[in-house]
C-alpha atoms as a PDB file:
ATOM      1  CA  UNK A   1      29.611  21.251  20.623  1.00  0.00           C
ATOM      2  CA  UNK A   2      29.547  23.592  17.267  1.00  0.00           C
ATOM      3  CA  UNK A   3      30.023  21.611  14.187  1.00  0.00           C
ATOM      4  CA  UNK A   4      29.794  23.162  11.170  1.00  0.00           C
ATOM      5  CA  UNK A   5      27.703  21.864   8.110  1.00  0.00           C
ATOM      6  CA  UNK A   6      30.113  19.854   5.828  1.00  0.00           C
ATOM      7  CA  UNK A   7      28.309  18.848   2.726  1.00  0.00           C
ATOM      8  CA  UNK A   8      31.454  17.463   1.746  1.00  0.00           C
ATOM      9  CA  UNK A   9      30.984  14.174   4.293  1.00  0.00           C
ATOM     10  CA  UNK A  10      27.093  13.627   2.681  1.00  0.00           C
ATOM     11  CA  UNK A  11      29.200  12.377  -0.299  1.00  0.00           C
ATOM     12  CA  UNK A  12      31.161  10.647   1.433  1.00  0.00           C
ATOM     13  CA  UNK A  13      28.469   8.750   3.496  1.00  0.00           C
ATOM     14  CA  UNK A  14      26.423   8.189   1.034  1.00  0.00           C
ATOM     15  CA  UNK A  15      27.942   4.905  -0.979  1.00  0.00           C
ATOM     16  CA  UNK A  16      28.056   3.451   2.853  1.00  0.00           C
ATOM     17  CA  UNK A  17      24.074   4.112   3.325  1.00  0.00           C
ATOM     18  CA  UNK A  18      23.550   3.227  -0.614  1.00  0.00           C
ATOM     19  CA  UNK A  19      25.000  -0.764  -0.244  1.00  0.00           C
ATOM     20  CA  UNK A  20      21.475  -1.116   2.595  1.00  0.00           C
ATOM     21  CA  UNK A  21      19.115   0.261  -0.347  1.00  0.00           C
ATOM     22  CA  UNK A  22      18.357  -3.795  -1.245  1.00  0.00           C
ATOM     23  CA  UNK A  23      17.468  -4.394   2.791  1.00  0.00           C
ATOM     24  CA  UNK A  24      15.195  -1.244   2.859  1.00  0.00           C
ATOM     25  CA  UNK A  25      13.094  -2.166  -0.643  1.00  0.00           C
ATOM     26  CA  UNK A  26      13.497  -6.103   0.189  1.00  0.00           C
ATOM     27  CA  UNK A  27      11.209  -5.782   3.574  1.00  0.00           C
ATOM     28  CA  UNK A  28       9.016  -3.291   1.263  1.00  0.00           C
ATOM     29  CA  UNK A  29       7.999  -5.298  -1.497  1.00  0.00           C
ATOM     30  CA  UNK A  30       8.151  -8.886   0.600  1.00  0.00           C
ATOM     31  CA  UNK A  31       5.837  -6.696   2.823  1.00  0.00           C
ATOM     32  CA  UNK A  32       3.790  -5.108  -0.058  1.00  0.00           C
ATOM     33  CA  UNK A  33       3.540  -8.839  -1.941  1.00  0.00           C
ATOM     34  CA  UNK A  34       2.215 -10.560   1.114  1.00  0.00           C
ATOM     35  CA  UNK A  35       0.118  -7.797   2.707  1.00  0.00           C
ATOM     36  CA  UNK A  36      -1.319  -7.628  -0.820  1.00  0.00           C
ATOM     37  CA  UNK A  37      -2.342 -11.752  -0.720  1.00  0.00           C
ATOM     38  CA  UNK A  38      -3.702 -11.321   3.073  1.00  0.00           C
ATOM     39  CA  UNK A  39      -5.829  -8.149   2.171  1.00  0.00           C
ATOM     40  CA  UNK A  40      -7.195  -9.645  -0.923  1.00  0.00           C
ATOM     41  CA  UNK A  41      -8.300 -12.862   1.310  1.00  0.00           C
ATOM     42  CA  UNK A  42      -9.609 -10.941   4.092  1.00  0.00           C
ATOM     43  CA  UNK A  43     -11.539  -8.812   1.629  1.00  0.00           C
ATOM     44  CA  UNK A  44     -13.476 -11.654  -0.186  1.00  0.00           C
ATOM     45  CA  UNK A  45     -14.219 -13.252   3.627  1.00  0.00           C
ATOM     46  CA  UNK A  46     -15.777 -10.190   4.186  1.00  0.00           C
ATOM     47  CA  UNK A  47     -17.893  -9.517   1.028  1.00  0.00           C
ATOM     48  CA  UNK A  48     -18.845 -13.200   1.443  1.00  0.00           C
ATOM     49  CA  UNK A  49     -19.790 -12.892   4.939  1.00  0.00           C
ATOM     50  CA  UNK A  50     -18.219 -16.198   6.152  1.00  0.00           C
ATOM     51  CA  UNK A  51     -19.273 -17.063   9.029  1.00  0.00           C
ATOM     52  CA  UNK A  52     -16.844 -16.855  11.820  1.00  0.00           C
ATOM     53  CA  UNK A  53     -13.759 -16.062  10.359  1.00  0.00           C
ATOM     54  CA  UNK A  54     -15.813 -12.361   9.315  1.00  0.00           C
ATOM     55  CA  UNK A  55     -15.660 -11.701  12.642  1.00  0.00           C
ATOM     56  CA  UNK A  56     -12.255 -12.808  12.964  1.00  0.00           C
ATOM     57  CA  UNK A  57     -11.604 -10.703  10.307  1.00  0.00           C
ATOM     58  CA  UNK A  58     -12.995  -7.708  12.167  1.00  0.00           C
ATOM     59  CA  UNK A  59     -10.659  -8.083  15.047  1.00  0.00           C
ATOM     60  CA  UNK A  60      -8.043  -8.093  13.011  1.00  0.00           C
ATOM     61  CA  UNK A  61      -8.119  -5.321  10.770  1.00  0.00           C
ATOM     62  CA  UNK A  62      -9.369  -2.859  14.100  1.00  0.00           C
ATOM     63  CA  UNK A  63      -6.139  -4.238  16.172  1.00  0.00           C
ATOM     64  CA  UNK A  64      -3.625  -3.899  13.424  1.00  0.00           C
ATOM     65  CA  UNK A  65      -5.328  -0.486  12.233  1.00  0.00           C
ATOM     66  CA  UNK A  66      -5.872   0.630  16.038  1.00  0.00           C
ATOM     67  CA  UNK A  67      -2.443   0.155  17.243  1.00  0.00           C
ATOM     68  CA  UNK A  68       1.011   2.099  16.477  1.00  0.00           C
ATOM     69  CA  UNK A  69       3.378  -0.644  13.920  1.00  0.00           C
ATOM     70  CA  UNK A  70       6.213   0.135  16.328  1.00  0.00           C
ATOM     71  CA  UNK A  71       4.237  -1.958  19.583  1.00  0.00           C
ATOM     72  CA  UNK A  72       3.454  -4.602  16.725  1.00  0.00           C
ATOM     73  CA  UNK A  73       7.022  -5.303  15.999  1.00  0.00           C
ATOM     74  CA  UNK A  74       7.909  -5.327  19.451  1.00  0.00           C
ATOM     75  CA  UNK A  75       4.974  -7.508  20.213  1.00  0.00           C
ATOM     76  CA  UNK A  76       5.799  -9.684  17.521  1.00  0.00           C
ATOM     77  CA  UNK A  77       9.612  -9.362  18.045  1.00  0.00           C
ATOM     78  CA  UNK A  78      10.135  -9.286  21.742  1.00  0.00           C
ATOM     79  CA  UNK A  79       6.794 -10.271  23.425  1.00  0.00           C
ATOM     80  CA  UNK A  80       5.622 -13.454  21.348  1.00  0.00           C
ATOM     81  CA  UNK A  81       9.151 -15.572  22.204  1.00  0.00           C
ATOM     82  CA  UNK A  82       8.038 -15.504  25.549  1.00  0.00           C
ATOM     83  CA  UNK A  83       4.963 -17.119  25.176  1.00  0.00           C
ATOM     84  CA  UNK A  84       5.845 -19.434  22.113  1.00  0.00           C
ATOM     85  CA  UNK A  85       9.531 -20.280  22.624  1.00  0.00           C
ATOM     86  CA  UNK A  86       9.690 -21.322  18.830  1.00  0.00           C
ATOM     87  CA  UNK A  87       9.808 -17.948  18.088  1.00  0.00           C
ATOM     88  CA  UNK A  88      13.060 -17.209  19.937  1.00  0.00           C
ATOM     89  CA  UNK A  89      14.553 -18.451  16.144  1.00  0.00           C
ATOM     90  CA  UNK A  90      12.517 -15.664  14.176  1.00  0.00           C
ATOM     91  CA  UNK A  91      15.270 -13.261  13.241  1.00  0.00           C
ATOM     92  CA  UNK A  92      15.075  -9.428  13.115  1.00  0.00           C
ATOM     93  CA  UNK A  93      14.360  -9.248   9.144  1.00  0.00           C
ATOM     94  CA  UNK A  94      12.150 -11.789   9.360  1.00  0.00           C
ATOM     95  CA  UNK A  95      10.288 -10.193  12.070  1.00  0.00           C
ATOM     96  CA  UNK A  96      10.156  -6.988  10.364  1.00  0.00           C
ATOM     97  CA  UNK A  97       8.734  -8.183   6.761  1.00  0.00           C
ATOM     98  CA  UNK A  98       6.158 -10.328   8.915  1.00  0.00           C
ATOM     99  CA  UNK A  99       5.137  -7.500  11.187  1.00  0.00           C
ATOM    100  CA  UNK A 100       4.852  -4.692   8.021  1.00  0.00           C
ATOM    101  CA  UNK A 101       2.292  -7.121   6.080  1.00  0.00           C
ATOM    102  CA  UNK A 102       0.415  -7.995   8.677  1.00  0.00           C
ATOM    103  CA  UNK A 103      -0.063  -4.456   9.038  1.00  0.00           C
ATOM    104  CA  UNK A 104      -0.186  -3.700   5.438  1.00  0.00           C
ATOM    105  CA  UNK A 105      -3.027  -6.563   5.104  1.00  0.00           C
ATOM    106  CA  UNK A 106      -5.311  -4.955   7.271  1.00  0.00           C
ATOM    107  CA  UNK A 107      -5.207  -1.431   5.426  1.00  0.00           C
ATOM    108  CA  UNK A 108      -5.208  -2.799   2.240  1.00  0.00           C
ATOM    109  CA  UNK A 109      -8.182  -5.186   3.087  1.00  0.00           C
ATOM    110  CA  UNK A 110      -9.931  -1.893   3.213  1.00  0.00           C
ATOM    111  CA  UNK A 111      -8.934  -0.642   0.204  1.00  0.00           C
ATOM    112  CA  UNK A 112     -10.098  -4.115  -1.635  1.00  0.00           C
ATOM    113  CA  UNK A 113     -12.724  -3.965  -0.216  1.00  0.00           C
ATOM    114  CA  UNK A 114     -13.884  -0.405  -1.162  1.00  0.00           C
ATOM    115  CA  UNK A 115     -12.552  -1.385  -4.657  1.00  0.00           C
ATOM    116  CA  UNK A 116     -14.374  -4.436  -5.435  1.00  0.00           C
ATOM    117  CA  UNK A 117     -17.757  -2.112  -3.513  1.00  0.00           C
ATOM    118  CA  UNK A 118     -17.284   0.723  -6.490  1.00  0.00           C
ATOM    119  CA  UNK A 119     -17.937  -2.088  -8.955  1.00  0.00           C
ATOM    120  CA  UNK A 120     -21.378  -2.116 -10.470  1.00  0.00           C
ATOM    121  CA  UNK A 121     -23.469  -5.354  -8.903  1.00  0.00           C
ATOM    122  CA  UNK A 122     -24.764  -5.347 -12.448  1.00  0.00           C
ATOM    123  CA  UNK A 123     -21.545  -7.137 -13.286  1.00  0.00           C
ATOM    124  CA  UNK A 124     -21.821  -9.711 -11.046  1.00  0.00           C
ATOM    125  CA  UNK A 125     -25.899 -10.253 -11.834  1.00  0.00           C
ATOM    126  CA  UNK A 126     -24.797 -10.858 -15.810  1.00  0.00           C
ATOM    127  CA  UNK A 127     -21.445 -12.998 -15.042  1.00  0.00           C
ATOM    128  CA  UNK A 128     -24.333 -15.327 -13.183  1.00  0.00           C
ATOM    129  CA  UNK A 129     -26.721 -14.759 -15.849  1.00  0.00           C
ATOM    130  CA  UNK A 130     -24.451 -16.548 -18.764  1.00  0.00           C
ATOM    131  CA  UNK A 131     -23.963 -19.574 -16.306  1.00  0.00           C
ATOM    132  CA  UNK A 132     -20.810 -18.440 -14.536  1.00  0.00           C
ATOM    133  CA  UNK A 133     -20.187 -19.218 -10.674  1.00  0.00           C
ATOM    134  CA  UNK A 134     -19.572 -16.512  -8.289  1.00  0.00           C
ATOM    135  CA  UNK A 135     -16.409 -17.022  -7.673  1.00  0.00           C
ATOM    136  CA  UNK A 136     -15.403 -17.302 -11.465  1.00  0.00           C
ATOM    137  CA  UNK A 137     -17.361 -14.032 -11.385  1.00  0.00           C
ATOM    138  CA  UNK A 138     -14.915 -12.419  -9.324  1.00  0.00           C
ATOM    139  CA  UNK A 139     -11.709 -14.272 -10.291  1.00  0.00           C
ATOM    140  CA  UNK A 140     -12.651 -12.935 -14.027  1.00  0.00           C
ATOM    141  CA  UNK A 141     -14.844  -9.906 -14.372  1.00  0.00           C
ATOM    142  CA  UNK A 142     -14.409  -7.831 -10.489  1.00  0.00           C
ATOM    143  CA  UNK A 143     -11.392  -8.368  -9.533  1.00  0.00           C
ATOM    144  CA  UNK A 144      -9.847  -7.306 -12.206  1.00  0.00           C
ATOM    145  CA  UNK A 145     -11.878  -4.594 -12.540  1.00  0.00           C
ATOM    146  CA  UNK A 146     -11.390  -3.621  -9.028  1.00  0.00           C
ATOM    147  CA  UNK A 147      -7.695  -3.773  -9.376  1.00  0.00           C
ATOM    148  CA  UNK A 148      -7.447  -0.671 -11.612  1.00  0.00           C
ATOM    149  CA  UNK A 149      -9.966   1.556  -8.959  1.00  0.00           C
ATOM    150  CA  UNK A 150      -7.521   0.224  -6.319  1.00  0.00           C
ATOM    151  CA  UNK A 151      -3.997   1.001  -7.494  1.00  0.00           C
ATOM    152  CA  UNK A 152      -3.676   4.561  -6.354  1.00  0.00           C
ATOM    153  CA  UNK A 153      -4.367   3.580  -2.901  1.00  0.00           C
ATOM    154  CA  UNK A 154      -2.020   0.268  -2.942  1.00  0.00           C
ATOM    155  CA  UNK A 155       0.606   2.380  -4.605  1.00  0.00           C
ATOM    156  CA  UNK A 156       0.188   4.898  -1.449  1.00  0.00           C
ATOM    157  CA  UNK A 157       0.182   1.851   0.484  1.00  0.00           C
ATOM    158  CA  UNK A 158       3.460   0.526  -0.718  1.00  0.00           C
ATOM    159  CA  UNK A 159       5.029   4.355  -0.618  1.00  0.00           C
ATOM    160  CA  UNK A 160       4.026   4.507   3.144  1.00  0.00           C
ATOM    161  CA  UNK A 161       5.755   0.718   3.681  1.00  0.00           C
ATOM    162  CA  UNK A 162       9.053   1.834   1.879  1.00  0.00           C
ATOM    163  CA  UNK A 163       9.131   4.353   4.698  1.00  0.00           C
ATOM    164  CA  UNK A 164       7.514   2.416   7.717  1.00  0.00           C
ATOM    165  CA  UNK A 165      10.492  -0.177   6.843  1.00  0.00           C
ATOM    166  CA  UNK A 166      13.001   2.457   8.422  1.00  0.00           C
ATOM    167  CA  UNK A 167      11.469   0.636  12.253  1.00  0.00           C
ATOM    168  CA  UNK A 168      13.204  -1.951  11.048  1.00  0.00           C
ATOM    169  CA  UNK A 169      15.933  -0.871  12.541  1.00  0.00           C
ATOM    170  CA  UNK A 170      14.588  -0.784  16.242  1.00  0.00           C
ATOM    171  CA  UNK A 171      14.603  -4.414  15.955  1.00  0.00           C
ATOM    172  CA  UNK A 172      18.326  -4.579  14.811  1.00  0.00           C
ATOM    173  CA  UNK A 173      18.404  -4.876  10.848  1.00  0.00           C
ATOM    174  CA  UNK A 174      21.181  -3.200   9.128  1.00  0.00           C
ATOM    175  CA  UNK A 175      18.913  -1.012   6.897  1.00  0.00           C
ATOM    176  CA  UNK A 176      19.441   2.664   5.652  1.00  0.00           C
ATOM    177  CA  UNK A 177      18.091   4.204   8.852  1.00  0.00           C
ATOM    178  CA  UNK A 178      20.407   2.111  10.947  1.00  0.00           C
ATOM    179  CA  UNK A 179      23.651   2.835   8.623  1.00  0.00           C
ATOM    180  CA  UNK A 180      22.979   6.461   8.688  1.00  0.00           C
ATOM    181  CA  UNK A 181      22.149   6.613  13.067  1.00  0.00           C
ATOM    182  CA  UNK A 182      25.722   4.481  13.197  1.00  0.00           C
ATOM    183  CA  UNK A 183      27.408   7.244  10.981  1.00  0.00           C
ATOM    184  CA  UNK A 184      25.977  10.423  12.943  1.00  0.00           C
ATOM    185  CA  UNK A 185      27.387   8.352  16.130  1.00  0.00           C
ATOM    186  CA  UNK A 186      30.862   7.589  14.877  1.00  0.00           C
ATOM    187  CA  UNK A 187      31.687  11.037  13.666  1.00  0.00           C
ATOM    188  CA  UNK A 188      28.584  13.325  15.306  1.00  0.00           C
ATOM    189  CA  UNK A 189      27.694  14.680  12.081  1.00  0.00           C
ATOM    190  CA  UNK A 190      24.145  13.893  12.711  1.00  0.00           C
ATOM    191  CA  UNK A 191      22.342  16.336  10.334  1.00  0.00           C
ATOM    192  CA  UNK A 192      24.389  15.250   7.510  1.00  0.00           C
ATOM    193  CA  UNK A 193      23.888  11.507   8.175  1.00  0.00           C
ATOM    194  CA  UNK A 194      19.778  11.752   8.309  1.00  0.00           C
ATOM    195  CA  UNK A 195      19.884  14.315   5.900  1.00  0.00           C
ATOM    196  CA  UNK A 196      21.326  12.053   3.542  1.00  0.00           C
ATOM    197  CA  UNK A 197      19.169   8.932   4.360  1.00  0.00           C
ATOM    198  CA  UNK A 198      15.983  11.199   3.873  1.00  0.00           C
ATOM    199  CA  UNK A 199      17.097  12.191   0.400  1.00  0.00           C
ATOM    200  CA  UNK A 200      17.463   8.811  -0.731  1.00  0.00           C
ATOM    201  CA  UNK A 201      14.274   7.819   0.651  1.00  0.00           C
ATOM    202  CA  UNK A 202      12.691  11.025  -1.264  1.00  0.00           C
ATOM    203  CA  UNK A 203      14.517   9.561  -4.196  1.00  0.00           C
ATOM    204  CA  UNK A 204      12.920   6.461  -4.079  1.00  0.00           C
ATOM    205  CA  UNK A 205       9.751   7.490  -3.339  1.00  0.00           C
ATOM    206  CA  UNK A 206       9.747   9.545  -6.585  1.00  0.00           C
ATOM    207  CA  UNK A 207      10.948   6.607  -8.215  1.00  0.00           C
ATOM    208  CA  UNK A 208       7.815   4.629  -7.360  1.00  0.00           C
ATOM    209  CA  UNK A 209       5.334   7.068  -8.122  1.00  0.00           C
ATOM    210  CA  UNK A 210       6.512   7.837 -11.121  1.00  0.00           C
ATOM    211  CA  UNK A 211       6.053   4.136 -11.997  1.00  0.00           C
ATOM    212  CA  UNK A 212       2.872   3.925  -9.331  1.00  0.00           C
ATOM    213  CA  UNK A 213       1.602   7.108 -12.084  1.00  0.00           C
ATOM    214  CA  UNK A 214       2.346   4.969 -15.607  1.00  0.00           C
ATOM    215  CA  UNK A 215       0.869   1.458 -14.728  1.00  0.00           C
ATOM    216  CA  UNK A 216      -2.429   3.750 -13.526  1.00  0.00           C
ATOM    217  CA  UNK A 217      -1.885   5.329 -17.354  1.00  0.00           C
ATOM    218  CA  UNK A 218      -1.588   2.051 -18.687  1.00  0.00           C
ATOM    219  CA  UNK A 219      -4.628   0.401 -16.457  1.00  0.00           C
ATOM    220  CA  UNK A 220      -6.584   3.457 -17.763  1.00  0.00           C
ATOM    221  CA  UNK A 221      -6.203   3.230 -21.643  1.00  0.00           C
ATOM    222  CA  UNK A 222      -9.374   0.501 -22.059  1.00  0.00           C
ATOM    223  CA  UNK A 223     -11.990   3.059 -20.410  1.00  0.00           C
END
């Protein structure tokens, strides 16, 4: 079958794929918000050593770094219902968001990590010296210090979520993606359907740097 390229039905399939931008940036920021919290705690457990859970910790970030996203939805989606029943009530979104920070966490664990590393110890040594605990230390003088060496690489992070949040649609949510795979069935005009869903995930991806690119400006202006 020869079908022609019709530019004409991109602007017509585009408000339909538009109305599922709120899904698509929904599972990326719930993602990006909790991956953030998990990474942050798995990072201090490992600067701190604790015993047990650093090991834990370990495991964790090599599984969830070590194996594709699309087998940890599936695992999480399909596979975990059938040993913990409960689960059988987890519905696709939810699934998603929960499987994209768990991922997330373990990446950006990493990139704490390395952030809060690139910090001078000398910090640490003089927030002890003037009677400060460690952990006031940190809450205070690293971490926010740490936060400003991190941001590129969270702000990658989130960029490569807002895309990873198109599997969301193997599980069954409505998302861009999904609107644009049900419009290239319906009328077969498949290049015009994902051509349109990958310029509006361009768009948005410009979007976000370009704010990723002033709050790095901004974070920037006291050194």
């Amino acid at each position: 079958m020869n079908i022609n390229f019709e530019p004409m039905f991109m602007l017509e399939v585009f408000p339909r794929i538009l109305k599922y931008v709120y899904v698509t940036l929904g599972i990326a920021v719930i993602s990006m918000f909790i991956g953030l919290c998990i990474g942050t705690l798995i990072a201090l457990i490992r600067i701190y050593k604790i015993k047990g859970l650093n090991s834990f910790m370990k495991v964790y970030i090599s599984f969830f770094r070590g194996t594709p996203l699309l087998v940890q939805l599936f695992l999480l989606y399909y596979g975990l219902p059938q040993v913990i029943p409960k689960l059988a009530e987890m519905n696709a979104y939810t699934a998603a968001f929960i499987g994209l920070s768990l991922n997330s966490g373990a990446y950006m664990s990493e990139i704490i990590r390395g952030a809060i590393g690139a910090i001078d110890k000398g910090q640490m040594e003089a927030c002890l010296s003037v009677g400060m605990t460690s952990w006031q230390g940190m809450k205070r003088v690293i971490l926010p210090q740490a936060a400003r060496v991190a941001i590129p690489a969270l702000g990658n992070t989130f960029i490569s979520l807002l895309k990873e949040s198109s599997l969301a649609f193997t599980l069954g949510v409505s998302e861009m993606l999904a609107q644009a795979k049900m419009a290239a069935a319906a009328t077969y005009r498949v290049f015009e359907s994902y051509l349109v869903v990958a310029l509006m995930y361009w768009m948005i991806t410009i979007v976000f740097s370009y704010i990723q690119g002033k709050i790095e400006e901004k974070l920037s202006k006291a050194y």
